[in-house]
Protein backbone atom coordinates (compact mmCIF):
# COMPACT_ATOMS: atom_id res chain seq x y z
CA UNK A 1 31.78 -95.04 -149.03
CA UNK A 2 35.61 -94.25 -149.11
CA UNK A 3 36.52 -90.72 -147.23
CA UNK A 4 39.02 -88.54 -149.11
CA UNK A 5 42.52 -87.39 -147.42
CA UNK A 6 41.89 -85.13 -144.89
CA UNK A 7 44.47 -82.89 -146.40
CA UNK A 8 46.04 -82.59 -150.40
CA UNK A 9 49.14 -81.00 -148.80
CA UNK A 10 52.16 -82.71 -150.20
CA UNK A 11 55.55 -84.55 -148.80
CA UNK A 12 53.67 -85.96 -145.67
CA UNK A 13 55.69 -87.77 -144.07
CA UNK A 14 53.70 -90.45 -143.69
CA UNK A 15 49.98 -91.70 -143.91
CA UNK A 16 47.99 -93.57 -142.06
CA UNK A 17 44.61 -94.93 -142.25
CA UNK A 18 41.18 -94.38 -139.81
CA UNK A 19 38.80 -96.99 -139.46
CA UNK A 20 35.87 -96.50 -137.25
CA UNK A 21 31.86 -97.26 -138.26
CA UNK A 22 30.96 -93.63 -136.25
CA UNK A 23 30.89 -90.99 -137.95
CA UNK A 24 32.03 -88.81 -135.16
CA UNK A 25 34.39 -90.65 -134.47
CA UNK A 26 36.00 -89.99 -137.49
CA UNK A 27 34.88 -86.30 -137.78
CA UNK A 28 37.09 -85.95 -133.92
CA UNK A 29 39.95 -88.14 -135.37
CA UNK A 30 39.86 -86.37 -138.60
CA UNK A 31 40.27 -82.54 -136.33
CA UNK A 32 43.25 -83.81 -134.01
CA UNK A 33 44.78 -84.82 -136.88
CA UNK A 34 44.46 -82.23 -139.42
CA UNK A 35 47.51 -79.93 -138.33
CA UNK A 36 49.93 -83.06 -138.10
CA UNK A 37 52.63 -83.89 -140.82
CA UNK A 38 50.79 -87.22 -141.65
CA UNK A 39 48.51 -88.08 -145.01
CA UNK A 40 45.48 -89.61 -143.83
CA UNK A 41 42.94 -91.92 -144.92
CA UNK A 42 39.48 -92.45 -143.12
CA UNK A 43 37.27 -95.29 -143.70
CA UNK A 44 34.04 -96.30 -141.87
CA UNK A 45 34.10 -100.17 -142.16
CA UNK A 46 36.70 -103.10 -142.53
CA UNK A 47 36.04 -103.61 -145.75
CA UNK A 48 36.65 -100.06 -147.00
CA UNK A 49 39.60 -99.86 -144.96
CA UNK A 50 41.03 -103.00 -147.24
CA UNK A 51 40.02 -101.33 -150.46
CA UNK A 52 42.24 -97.53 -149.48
CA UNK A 53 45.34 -100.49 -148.67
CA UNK A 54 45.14 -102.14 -151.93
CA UNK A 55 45.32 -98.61 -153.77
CA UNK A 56 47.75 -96.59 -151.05
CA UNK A 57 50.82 -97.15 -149.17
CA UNK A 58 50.18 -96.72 -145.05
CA UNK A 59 52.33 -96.84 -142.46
CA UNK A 60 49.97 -97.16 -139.92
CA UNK A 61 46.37 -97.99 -139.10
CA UNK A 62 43.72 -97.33 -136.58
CA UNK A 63 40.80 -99.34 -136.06
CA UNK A 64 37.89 -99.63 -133.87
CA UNK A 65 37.26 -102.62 -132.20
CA UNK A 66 33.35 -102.64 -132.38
CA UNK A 67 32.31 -102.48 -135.76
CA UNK A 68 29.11 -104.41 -137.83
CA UNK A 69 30.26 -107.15 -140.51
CA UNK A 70 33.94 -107.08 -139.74
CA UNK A 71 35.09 -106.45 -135.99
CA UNK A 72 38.35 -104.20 -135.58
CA UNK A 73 40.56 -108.03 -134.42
CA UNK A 74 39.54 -109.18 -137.38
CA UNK A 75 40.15 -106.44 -140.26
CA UNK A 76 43.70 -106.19 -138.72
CA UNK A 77 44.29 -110.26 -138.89
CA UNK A 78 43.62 -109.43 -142.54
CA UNK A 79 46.01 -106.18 -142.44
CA UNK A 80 48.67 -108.55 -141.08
CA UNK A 81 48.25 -111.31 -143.32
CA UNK A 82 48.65 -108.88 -146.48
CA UNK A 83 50.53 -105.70 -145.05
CA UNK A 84 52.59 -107.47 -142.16
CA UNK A 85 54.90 -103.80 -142.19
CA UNK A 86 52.20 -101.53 -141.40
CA UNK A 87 51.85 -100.68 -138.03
CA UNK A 88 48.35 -101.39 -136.16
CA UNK A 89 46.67 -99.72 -133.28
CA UNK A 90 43.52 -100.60 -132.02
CA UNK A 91 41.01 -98.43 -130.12
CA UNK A 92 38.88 -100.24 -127.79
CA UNK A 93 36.72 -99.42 -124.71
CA UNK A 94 37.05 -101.13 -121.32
CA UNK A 95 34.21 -103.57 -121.65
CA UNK A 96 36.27 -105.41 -124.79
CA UNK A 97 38.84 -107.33 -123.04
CA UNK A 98 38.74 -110.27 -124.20
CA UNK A 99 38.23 -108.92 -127.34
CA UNK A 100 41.57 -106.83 -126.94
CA UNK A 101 43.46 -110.20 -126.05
CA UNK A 102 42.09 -111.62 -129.27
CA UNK A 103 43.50 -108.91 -131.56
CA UNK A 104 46.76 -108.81 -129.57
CA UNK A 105 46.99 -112.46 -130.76
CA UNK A 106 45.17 -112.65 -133.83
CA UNK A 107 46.22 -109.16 -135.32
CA UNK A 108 49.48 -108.80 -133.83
CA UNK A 109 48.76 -105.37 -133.00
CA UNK A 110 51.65 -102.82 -131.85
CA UNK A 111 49.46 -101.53 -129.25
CA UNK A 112 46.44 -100.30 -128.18
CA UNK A 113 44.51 -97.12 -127.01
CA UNK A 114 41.21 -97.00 -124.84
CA UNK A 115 37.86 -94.79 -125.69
CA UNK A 116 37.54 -92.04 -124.55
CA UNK A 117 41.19 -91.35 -125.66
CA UNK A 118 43.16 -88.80 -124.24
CA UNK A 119 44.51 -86.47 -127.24
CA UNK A 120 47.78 -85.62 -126.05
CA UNK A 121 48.47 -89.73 -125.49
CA UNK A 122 46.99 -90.39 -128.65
CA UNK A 123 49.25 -88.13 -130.81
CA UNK A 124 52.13 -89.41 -128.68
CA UNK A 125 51.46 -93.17 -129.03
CA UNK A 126 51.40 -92.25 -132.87
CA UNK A 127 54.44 -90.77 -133.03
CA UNK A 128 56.37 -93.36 -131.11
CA UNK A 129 54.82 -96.06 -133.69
CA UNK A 130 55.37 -94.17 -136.48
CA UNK A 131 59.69 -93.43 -135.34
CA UNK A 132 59.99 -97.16 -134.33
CA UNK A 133 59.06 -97.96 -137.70
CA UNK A 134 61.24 -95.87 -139.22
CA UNK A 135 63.89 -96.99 -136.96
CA UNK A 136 63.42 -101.16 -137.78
CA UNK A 137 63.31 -100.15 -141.52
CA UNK A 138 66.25 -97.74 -141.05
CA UNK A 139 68.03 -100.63 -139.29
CA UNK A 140 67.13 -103.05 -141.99
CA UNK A 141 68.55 -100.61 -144.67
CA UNK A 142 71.72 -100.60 -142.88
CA UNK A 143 71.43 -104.40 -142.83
CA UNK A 144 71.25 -104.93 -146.06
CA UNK A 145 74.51 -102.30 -146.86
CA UNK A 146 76.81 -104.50 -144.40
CA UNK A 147 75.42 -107.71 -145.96
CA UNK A 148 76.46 -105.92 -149.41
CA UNK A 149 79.96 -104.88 -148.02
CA UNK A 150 80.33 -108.08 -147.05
CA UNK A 151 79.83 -109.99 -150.32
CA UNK A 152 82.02 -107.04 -152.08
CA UNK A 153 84.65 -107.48 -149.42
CA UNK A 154 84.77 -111.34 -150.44
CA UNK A 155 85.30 -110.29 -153.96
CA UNK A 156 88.15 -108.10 -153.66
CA UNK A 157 91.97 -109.35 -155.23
CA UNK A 158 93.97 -110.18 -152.48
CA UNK A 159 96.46 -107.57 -154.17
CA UNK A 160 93.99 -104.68 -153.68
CA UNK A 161 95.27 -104.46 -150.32
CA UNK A 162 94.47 -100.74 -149.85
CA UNK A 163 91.06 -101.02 -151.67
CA UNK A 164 90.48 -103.53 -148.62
CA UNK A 165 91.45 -100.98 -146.09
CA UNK A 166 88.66 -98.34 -147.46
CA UNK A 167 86.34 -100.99 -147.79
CA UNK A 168 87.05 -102.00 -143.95
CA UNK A 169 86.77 -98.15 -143.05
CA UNK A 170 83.15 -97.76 -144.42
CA UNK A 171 82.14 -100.90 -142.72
CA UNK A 172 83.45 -99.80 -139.31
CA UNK A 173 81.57 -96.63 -140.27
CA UNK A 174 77.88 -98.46 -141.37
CA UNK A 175 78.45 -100.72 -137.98
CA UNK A 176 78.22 -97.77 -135.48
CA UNK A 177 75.30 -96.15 -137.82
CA UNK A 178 73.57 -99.84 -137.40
CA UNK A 179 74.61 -100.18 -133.47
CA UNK A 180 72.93 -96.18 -133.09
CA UNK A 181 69.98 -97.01 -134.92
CA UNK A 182 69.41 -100.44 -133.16
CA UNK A 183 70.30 -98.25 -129.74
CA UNK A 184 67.67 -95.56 -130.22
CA UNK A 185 65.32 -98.43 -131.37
CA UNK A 186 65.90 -100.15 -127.88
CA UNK A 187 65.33 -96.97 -126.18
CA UNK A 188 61.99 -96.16 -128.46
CA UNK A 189 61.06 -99.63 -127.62
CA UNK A 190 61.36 -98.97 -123.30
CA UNK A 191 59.69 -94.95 -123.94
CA UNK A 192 56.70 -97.08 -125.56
CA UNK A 193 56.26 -99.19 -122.97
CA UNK A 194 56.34 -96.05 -120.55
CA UNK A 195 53.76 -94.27 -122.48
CA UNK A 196 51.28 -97.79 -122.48
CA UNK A 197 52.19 -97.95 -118.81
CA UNK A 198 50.70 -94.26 -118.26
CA UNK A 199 47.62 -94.89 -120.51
CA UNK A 200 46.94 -98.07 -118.74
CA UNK A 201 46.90 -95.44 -115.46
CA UNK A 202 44.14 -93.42 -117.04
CA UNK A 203 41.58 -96.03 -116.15
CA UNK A 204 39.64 -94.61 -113.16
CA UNK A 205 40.89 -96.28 -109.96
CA UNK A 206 44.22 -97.46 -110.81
CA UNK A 207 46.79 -95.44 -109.16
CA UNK A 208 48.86 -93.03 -111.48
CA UNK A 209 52.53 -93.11 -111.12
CA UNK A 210 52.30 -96.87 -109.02
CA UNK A 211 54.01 -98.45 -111.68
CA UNK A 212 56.84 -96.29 -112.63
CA UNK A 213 58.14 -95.88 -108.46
CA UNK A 214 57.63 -100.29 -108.66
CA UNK A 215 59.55 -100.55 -111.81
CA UNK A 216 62.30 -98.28 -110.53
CA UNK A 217 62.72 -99.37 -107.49
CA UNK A 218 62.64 -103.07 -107.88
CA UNK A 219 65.49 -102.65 -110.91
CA UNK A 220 67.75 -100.82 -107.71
CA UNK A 221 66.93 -103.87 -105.91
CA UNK A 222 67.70 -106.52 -109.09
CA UNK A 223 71.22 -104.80 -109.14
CA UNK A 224 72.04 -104.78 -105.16
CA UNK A 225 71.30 -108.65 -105.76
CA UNK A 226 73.57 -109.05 -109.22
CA UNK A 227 70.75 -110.22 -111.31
CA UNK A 228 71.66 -109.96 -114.83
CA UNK A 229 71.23 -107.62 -117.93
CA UNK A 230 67.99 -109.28 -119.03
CA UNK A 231 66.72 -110.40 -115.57
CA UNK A 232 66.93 -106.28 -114.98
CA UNK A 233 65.00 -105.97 -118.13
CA UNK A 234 62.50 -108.11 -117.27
CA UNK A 235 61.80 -106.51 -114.18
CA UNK A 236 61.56 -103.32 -115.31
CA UNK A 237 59.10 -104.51 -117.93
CA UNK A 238 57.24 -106.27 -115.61
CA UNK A 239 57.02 -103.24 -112.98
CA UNK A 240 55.89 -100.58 -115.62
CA UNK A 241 53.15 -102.99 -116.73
CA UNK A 242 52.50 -105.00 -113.63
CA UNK A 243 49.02 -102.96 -113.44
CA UNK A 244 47.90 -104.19 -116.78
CA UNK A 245 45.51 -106.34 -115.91
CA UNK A 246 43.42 -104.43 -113.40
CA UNK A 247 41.72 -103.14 -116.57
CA UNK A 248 39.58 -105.67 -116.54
CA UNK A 249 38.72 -105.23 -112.76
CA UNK A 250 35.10 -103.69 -112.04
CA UNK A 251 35.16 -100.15 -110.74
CA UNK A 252 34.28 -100.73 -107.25
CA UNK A 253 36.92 -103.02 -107.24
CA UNK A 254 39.46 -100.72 -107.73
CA UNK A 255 38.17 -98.26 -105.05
CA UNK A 256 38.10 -100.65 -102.60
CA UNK A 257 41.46 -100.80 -100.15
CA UNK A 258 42.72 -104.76 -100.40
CA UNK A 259 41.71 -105.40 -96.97
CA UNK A 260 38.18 -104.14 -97.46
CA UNK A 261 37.68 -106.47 -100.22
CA UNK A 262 35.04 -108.68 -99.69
CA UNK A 263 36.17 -112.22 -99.15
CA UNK A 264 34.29 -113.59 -102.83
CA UNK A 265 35.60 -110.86 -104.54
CA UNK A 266 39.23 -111.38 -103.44
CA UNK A 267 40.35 -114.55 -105.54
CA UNK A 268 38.51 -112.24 -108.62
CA UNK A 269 41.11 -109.62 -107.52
CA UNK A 270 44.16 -111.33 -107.53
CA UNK A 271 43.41 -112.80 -110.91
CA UNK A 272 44.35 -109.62 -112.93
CA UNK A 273 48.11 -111.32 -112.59
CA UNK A 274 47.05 -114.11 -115.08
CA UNK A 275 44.79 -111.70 -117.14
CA UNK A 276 48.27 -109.17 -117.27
CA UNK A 277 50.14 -112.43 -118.09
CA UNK A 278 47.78 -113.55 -121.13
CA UNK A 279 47.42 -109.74 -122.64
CA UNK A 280 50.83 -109.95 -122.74
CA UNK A 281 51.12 -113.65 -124.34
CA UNK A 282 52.93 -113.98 -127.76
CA UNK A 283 55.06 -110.75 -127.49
CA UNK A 284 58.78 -112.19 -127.82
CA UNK A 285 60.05 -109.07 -125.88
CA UNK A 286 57.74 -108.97 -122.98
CA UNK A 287 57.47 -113.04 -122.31
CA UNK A 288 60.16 -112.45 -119.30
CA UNK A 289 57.90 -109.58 -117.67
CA UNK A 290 54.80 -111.57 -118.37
CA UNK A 291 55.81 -114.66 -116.20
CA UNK A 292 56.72 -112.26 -113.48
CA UNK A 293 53.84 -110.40 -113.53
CA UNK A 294 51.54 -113.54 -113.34
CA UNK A 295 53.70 -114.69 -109.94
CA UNK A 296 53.57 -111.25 -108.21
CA UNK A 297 51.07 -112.82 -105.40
CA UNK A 298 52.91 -116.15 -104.63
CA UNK A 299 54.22 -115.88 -101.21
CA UNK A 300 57.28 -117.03 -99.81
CA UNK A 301 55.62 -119.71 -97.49
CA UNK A 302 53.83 -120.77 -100.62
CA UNK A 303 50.22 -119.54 -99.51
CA UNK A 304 50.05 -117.18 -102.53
CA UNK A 305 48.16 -116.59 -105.90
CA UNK A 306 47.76 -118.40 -108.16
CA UNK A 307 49.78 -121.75 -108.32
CA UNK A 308 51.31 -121.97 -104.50
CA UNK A 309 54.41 -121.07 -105.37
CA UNK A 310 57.17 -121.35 -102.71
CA UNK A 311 60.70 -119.70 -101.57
CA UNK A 312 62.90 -120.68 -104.73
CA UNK A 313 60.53 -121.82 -106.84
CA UNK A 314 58.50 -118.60 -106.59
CA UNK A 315 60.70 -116.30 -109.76
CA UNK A 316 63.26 -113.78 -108.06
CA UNK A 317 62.07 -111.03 -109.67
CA UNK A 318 58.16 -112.22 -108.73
CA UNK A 319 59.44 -112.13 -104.75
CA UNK A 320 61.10 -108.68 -105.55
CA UNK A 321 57.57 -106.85 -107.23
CA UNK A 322 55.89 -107.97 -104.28
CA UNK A 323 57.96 -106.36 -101.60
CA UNK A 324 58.05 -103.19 -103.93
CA UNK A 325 54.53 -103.57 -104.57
CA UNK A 326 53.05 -104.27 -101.30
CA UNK A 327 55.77 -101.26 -99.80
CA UNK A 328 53.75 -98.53 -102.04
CA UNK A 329 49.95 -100.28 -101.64
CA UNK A 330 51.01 -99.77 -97.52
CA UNK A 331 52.29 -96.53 -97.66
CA UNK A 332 50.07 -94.61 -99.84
CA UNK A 333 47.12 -96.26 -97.96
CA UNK A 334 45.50 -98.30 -101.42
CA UNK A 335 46.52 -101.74 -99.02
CA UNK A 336 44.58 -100.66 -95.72
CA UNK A 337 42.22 -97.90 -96.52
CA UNK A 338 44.70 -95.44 -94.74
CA UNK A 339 48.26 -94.07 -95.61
CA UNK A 340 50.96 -95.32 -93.31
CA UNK A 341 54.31 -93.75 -91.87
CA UNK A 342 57.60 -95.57 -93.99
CA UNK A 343 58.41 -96.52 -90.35
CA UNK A 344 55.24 -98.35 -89.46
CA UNK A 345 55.06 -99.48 -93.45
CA UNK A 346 58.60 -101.30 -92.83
CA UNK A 347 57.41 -102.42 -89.55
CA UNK A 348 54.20 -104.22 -91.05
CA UNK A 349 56.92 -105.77 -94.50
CA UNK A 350 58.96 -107.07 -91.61
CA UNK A 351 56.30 -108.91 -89.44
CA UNK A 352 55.81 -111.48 -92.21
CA UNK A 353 59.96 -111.44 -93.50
CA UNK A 354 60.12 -115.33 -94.35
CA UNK A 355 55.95 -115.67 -94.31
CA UNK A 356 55.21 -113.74 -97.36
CA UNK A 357 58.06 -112.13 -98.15
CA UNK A 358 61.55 -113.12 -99.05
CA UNK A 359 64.27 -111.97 -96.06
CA UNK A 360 67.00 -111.16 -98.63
CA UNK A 361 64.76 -108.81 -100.87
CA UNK A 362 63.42 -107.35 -97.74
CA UNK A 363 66.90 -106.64 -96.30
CA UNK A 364 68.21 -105.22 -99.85
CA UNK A 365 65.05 -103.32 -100.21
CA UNK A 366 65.85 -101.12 -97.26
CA UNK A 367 69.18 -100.82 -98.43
CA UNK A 368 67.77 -99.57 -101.61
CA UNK A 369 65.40 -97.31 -100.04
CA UNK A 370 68.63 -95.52 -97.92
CA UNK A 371 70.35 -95.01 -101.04
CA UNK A 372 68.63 -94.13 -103.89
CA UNK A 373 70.97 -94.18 -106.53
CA UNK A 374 69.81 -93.59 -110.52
CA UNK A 375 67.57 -96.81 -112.00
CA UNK A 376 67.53 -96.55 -115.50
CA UNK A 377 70.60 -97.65 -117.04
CA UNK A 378 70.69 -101.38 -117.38
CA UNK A 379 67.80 -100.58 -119.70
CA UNK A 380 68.38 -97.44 -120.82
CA UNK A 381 71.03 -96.34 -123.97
CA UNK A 382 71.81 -93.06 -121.53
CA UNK A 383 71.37 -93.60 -117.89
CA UNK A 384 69.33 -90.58 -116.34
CA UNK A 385 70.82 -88.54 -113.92
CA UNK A 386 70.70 -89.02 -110.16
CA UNK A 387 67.32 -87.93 -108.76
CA UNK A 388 66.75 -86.88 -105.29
CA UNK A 389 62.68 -87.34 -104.40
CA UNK A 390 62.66 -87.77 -101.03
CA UNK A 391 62.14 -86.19 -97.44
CA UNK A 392 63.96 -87.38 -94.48
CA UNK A 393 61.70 -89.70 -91.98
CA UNK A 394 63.22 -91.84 -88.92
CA UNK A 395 63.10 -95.29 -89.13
CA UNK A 396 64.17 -97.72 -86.25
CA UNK A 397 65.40 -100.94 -87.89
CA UNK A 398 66.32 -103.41 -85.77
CA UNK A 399 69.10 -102.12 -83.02
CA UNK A 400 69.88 -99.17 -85.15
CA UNK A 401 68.51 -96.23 -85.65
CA UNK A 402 68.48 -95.26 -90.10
CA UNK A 403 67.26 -92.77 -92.24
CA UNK A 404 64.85 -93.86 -94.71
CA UNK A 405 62.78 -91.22 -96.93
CA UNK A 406 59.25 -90.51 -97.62
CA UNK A 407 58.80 -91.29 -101.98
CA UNK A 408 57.75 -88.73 -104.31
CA UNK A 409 55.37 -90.18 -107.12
CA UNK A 410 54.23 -88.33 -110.39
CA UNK A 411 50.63 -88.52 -110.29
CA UNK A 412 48.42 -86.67 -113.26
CA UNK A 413 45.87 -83.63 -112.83
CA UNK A 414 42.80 -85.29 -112.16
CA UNK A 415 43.95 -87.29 -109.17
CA UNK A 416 44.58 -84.03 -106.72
CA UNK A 417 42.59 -83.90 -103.82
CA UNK A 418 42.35 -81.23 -101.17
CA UNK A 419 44.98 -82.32 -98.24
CA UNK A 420 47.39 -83.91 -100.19
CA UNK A 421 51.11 -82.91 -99.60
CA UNK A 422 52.83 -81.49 -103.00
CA UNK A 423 56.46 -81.64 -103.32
CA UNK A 424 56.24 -79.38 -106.72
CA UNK A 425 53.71 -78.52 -109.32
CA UNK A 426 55.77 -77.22 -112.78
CA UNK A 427 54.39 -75.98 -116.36
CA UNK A 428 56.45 -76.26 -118.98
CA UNK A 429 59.45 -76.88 -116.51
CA UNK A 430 58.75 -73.33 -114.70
CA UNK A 431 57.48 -74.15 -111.21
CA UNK A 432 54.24 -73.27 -110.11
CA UNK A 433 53.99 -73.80 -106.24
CA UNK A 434 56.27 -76.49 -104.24
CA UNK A 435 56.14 -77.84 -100.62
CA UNK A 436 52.33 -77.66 -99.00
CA UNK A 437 49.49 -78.77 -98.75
CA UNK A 438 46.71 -78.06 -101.12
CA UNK A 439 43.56 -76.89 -100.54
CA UNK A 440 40.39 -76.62 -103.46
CA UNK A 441 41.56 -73.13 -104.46
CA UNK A 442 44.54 -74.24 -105.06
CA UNK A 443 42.96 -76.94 -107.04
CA UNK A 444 41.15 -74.95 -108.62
CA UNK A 445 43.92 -72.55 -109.65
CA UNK A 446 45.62 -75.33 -111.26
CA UNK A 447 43.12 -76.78 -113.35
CA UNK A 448 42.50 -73.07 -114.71
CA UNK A 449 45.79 -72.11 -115.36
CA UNK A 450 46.02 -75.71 -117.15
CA UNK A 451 43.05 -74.58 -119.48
CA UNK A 452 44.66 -71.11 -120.48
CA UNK A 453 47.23 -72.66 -121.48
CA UNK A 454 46.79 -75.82 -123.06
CA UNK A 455 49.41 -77.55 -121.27
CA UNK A 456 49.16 -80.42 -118.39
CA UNK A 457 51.22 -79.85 -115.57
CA UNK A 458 53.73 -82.01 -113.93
CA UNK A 459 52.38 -82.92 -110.26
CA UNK A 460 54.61 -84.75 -107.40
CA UNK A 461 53.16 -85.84 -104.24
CA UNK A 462 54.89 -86.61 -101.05
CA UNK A 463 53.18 -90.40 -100.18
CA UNK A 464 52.70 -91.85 -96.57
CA UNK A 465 52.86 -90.15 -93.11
CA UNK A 466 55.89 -88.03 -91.67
């Protein structure tokens, strides 16, 4: 049975379809959608979801994965086959992984969300699929004009010399529309990947805000070494998604420090490299930050995970994630069981410089951490403006004494925990409290003032010892 529009209200600005075999589930979609400019369609099996295509246009769809007769991969392998432009999202719980890799490859899906969803990241992840769609087929329109300025250009009399001159003018003009459209597209592209990097931090037990401090810090460390434009890329990539595969990991897994792993369980660990490398297999864009993802465990003596990669051979922006990566796991205490000072976190990077580590992305990474310049604009259209997230901490390197600062990471609502150290705690941009340490009440205070007003707030954390 076909479901009608949830609304008759006309001009939406665009529609998109619901697929799910639970009727609840559609009932909950149909509510967090209803006050949104979008027409939508609900449909409680594959099949139906075909029929509402063949009769209405849709710019996007979202299916289930687990349905009866036709499973959510496969209605959008059929979606693809006959509506390649539509844009597909597939909701999925944690237990379908492979499942998830199949559609990825199968159904060539733009993305996908896990159940329970968060609402906020739902509406959010449809918005940013819904304006890059707009954007390719706004870029494609502007295509098309230049390709048709170009064929009247070729017909012009060589004696309409000033009917060549306007013509020239409006192309110059249609070029910078095209080179703004396929800029905002590029920077749509990197916010998506942001927003799938956070969602992938809603699973219980990896650490929100990890990725974004990796990806930052190992694109500072990509530039101090004069890697280029899409080696930075690719390491940014790699570092906002690096955590991907730990999705797959068991829960007790993920609460375990790495060094209280048990020895069986370790290789199982480690493996969520390959599984991040294979969920991200086939996507053109992301093959760079796959590969480097997979190697983030080879070690520099070639004793690492998983092919025994060594020194050169190992990629440069592998050796650089796992400096970054292992700096953070050390520091905010996820490596050991407890957090360390960024002293006696150096210390412990430097006692296996040229073991597992590389000794020129060691050395440039405490350069890096002394300066802290801005990150984002090798990748970005706009470059963000300098940010200054640190505290001062002593740090004796060597035979001279530096300053190297405690990080700052964004972490979300339902991580605080009595003890912790907050830098700042802001609503809407207006701060809330800044510099202590937080007790339950405070905790509590929080979380209420979060319910009265609807809004989450924006948390930062001071990480490691003074």
């Amino acid at each position: 049975m076909l479901i009608a529009p949830a609304s008759d209200a006309p001009d939406k600005s665009a529609a998109i379809l619901f697929v799910d075999d639970e009727a609840n589930v559609l009932k909950a979609l149909r509510r967090l959608f209803h006050n949104e400019p979008y027409t939508a369609y609900f449909a409680s099996s594959g099949a139906e979801g075909l029929e509402i295509l063949r009769q209405n246009a849709v710019d996007l769809i979202i299916s289930d994965m687990r349905m009866p007769e036709m499973s959510g991969a496969e209605f959008l392998a059929q979606v693809f086959m006959q509506w390649p432009e539509t844009i597909r999202i597939l909701l999925t719980g944690y237990a379908d992984f492979q499942s998830t890799i199949d559609a990825v490859n199968k159904g060539r899906i733009y993305n996908y969300c896990n159940k329970p969803w968060n609402d906020e990241e739902l509406k959010l992840l449809v918005r940013n699929a819904l304006e890059q769609k707009h954007l390719r087929e706004e870029r494609d329109r502007l295509s098309g004009i230049v390709l048709q300025q170009n064929t009247e250009l070729k017909e012009l009399n060589e004696h309409l010399e000033e009917k060549v001159e306007q013509r020239t003018e409006q192309l110059k003009n249609t070029m910078q529309h095209l080179d703004r459209a396929n800029n905002n597209l590029k920077k749509q592209y990197i916010d998506s990947i942001k927003a799938f990097s956070r969602i992938i931090e809603m699973r219980p037990g990896i650490k929100s805000g990890q990725s974004k401090y990796i990806a930052e810090k190992s694109l500072l460390v990509a530039r101090k070494l004069d890697m280029n434009t899409e080696e930075k890329q690719n390491i940014f990539y790699a570092g906002l998604l690096i955590q991907i595969g730990k999705m797959s990991l068991q829960d007790s897994l993920l609460a375990e420090p790495y060094y209280s792993i048990p020895l069986i369980d370790i290789r199982r660990y480690l493996k969520h490299a390959v599984e991040g490398e294979a969920l991200l297999k086939g996507l053109t864009q992301l093959k760079g930050a796959s590969i480097l993802i997979r190697h983030q465990y080879e070690r520099y003596d070639g004793s690492g995970f998983p092919d025994g990669l060594a020194k050169q051979k190992i990629p440069l922006g592998s050796r650089i994630l796992n400096v970054v990566g292992d700096y953070i796991a050390y520091l905010e205490g996820s490596m050991t069981g407890e957090a360390m000072s960024v002293s006696a976190t150096i210390n412990q990077l430097m006692s296996r410089k040229e073991s597992y580590y590389d000794p020129d992305v060691i050395d440039t990474f405490i350069k890096v951490l002394k300066e802290d310049t801005s990150i984002e604009e090798d990748v970005v259209v706009e470059p963000p403006t300098v940010k200054k997230s640190w505290k001062n901490s002593k740090l004796f390197n060597g035979s001279q004494n530096t300053t190297v600062e405690r990080p700052v990471m964004e972490i979300s609502w339902m991580q605080l925990k009595p003890g912790m150290e907050v830098e700042s705690v802001h609503f809407e941009n207006k701060p809330y409290i800044k510099n202590c340490i937080i007790d339950q009440k405070i905790i509590n205070n929080i979380n209420s003032l979060r319910e009265n007003t609807g809004k989450n707030p924006v948390i930062k954390i001071r990480m490691g010892k003074k």
